[in-house]
N, C-alpha and C. Protein backbone atom coordinates (compact mmCIF):
# COMPACT_ATOMS: atom_id res chain seq x y z
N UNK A 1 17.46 -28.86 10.60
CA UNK A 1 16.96 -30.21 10.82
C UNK A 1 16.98 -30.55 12.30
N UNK A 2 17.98 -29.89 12.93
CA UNK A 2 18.36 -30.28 14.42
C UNK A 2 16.89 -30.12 15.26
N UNK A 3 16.35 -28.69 14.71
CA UNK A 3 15.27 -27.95 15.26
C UNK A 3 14.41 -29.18 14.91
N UNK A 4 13.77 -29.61 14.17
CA UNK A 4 12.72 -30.41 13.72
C UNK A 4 13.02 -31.87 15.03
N UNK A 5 13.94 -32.41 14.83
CA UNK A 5 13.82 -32.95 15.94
C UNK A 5 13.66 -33.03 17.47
N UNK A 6 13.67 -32.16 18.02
CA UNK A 6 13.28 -31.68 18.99
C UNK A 6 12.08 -31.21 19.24
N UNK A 7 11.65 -31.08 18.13
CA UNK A 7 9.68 -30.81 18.39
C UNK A 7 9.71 -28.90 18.15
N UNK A 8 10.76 -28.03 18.38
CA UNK A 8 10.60 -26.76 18.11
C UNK A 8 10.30 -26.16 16.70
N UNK A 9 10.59 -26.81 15.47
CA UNK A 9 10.47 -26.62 14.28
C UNK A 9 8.97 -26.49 14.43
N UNK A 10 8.14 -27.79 15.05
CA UNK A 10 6.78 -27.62 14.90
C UNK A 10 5.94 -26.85 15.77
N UNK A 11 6.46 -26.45 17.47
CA UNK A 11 6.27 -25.50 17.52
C UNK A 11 6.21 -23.94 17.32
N UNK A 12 7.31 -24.05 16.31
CA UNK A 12 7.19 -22.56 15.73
C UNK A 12 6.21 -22.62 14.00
N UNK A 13 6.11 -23.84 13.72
CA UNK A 13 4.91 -23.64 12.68
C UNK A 13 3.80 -23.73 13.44
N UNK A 14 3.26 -24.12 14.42
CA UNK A 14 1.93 -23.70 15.34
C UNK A 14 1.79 -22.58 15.95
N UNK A 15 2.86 -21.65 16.12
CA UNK A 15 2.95 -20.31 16.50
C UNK A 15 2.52 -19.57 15.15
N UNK A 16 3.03 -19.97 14.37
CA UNK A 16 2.98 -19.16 12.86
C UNK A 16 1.53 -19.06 12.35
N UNK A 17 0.57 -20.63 12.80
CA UNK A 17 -0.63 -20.60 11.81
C UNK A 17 -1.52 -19.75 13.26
N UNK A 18 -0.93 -19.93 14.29
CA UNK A 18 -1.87 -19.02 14.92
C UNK A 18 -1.91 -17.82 15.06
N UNK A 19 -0.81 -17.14 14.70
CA UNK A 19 -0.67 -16.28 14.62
C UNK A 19 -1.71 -15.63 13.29
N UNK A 20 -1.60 -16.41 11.90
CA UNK A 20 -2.47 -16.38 11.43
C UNK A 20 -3.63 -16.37 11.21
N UNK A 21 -4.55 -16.89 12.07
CA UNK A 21 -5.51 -17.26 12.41
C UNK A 21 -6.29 -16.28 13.33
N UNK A 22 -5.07 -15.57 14.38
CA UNK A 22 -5.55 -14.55 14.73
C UNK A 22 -5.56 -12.95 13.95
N UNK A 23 -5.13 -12.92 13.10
CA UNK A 23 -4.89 -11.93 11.95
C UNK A 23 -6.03 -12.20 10.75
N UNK A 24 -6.29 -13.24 10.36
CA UNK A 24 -7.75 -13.16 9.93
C UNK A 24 -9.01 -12.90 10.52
N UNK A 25 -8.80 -13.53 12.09
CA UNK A 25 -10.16 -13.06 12.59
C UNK A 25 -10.22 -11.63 12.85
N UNK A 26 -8.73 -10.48 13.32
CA UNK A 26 -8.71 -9.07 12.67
C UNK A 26 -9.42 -8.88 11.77
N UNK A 27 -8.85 -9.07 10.27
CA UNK A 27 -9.13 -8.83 9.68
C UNK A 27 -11.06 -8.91 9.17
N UNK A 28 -11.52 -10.05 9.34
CA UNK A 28 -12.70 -10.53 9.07
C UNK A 28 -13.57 -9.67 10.46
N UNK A 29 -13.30 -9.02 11.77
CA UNK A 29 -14.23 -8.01 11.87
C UNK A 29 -14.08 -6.85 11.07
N UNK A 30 -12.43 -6.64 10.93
CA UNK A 30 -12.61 -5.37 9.75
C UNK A 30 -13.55 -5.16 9.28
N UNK A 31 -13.57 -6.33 8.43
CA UNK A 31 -14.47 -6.06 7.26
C UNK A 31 -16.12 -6.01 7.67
N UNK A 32 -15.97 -6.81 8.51
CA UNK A 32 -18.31 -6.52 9.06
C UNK A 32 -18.34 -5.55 9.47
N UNK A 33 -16.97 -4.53 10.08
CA UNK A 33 -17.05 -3.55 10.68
C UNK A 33 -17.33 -2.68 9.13
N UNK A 34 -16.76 -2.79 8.33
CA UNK A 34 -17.07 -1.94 6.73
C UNK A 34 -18.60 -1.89 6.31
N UNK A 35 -18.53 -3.44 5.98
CA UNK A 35 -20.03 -3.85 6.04
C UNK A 35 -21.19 -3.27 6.60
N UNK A 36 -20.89 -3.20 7.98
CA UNK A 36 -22.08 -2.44 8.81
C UNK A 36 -21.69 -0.92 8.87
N UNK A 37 -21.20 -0.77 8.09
CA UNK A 37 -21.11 1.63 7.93
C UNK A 37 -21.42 1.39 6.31
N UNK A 38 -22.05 0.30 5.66
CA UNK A 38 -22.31 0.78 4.48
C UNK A 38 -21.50 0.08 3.35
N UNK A 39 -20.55 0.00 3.94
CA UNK A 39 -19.73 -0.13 2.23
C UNK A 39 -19.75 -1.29 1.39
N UNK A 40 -19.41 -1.61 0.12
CA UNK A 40 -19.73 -2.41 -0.45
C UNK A 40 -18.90 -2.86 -1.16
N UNK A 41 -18.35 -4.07 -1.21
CA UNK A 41 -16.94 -4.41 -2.02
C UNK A 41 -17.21 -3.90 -3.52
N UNK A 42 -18.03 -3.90 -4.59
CA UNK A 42 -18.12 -2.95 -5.60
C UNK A 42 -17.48 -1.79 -5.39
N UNK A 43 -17.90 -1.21 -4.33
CA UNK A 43 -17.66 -0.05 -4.17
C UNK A 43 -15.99 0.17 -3.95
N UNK A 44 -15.60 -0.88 -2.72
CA UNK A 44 -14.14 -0.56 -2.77
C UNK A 44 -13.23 -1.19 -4.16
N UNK A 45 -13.29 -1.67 -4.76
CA UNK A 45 -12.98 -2.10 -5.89
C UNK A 45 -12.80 -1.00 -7.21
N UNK A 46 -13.77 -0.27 -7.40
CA UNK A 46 -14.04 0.96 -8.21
C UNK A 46 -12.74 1.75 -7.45
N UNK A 47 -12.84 2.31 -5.83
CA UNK A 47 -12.21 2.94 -5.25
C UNK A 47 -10.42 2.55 -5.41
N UNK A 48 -10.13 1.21 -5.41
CA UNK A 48 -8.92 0.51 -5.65
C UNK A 48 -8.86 0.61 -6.70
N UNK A 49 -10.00 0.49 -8.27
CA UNK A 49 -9.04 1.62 -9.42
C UNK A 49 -8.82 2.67 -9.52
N UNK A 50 -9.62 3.45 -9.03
CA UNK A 50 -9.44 5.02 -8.74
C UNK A 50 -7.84 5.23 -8.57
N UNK A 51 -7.63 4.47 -7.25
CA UNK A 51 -6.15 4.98 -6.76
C UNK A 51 -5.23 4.19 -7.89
N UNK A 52 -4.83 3.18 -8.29
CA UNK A 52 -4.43 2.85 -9.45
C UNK A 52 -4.14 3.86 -10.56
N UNK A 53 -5.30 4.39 -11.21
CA UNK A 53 -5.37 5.17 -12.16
C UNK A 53 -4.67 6.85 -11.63
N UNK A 54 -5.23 6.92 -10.67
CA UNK A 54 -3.99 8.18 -9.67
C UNK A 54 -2.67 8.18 -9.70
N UNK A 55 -2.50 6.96 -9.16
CA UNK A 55 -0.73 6.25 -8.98
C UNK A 55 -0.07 6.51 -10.58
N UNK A 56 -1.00 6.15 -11.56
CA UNK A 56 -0.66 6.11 -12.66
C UNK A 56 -0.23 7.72 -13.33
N UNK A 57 -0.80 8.21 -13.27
CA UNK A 57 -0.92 9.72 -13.75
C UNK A 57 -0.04 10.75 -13.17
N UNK A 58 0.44 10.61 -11.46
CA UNK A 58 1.11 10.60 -10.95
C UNK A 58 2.85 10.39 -11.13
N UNK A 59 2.59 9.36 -11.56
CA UNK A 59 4.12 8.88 -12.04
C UNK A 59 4.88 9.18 -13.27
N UNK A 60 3.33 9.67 -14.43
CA UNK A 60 3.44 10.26 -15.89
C UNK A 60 3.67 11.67 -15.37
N UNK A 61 3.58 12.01 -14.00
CA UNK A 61 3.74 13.82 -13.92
C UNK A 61 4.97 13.56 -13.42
N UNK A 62 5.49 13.13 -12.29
CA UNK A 62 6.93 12.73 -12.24
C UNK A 62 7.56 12.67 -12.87
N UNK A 63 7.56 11.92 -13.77
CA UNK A 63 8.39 11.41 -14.72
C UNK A 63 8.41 12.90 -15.79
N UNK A 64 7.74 13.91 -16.21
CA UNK A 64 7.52 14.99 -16.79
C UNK A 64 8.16 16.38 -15.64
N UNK A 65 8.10 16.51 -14.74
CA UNK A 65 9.06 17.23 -13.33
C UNK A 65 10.44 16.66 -13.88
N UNK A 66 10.89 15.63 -13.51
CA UNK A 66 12.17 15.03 -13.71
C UNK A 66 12.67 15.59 -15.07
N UNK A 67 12.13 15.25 -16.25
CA UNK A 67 12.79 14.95 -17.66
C UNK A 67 13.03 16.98 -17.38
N UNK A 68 12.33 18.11 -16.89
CA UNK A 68 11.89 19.01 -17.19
C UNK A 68 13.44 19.92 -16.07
N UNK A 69 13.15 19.04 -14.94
CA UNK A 69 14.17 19.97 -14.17
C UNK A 69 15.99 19.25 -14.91
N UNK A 70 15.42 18.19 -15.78
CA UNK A 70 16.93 17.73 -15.99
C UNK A 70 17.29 18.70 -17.21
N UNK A 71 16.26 19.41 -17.91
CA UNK A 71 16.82 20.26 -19.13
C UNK A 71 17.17 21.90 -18.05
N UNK A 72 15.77 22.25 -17.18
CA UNK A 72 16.59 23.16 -16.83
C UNK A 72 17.65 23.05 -15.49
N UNK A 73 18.32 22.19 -15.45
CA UNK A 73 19.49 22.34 -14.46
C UNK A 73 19.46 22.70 -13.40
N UNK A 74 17.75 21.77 -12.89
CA UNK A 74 17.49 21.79 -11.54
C UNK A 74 16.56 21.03 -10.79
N UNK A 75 17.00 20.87 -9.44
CA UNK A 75 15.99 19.73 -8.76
C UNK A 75 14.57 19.46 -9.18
N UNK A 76 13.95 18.42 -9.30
CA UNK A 76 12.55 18.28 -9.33
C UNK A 76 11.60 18.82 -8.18
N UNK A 77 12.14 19.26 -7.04
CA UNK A 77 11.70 19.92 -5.79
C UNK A 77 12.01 21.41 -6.05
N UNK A 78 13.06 22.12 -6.84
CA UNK A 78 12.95 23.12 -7.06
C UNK A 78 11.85 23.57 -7.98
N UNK A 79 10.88 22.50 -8.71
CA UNK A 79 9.94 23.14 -9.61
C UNK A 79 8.87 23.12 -9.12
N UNK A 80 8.75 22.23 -7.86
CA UNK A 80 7.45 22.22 -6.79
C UNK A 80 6.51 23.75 -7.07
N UNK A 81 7.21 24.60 -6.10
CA UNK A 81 6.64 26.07 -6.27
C UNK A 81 6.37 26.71 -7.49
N UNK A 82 6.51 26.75 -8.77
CA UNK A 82 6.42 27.16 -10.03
C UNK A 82 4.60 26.46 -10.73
N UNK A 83 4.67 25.16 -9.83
CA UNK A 83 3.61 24.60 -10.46
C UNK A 83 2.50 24.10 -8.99
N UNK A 84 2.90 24.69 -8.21
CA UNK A 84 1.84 25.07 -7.28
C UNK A 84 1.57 23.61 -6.48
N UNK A 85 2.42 22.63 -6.70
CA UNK A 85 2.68 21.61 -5.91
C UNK A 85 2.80 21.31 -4.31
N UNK A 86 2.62 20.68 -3.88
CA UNK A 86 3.27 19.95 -2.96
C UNK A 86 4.27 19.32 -2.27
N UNK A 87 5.47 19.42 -1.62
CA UNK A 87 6.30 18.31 -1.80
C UNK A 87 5.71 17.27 -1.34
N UNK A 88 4.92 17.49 -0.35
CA UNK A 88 4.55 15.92 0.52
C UNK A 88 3.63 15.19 -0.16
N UNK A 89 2.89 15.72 -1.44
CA UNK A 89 1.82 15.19 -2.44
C UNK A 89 2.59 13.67 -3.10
């Protein structure tokens, strides 16, 4: 409260929305910058389920590594090589 009286409370919410303000206008060439190479929010949208449905399938194989190295009595990184994996995947 101390801050608010002194006027700094509200200078640090005018730092904040500008800060904002300059992070949308980032953002908003981003995007004309997308715009003008083509792309099409349909398009990234489809692409944002794609990875979804990845993430998903992903985590059902994890979760199948795990349950698999816990019967045979060993790391989920030790089965990497057996199934032609990745670790960094």
């Amino acid at each position: 409260r101390s801050g608010q009286a002194d006027g700094t409370g509200e200078e640090a919410l005018h730092l904040d929305v500008q800060k904002l303000k300059e992070k949308m206008d980032m953002l908003d060439q981003e995007i004309s910058q997308l715009l003008s190479e083509g792309y099409h929010v349909d398009e990234l949208e489809a692409h944002i389920s794609q990875l979804h449905e990845y993430n998903d399938i992903k985590d059902v194989g994890q979760m199948l590594l795990g349950k698999l190295a816990v019967i045979r009595g060993v790391t989920t990184k030790e089965l990497y090589p057996e199934f032609d994996l990745d670790v960094n995947d």
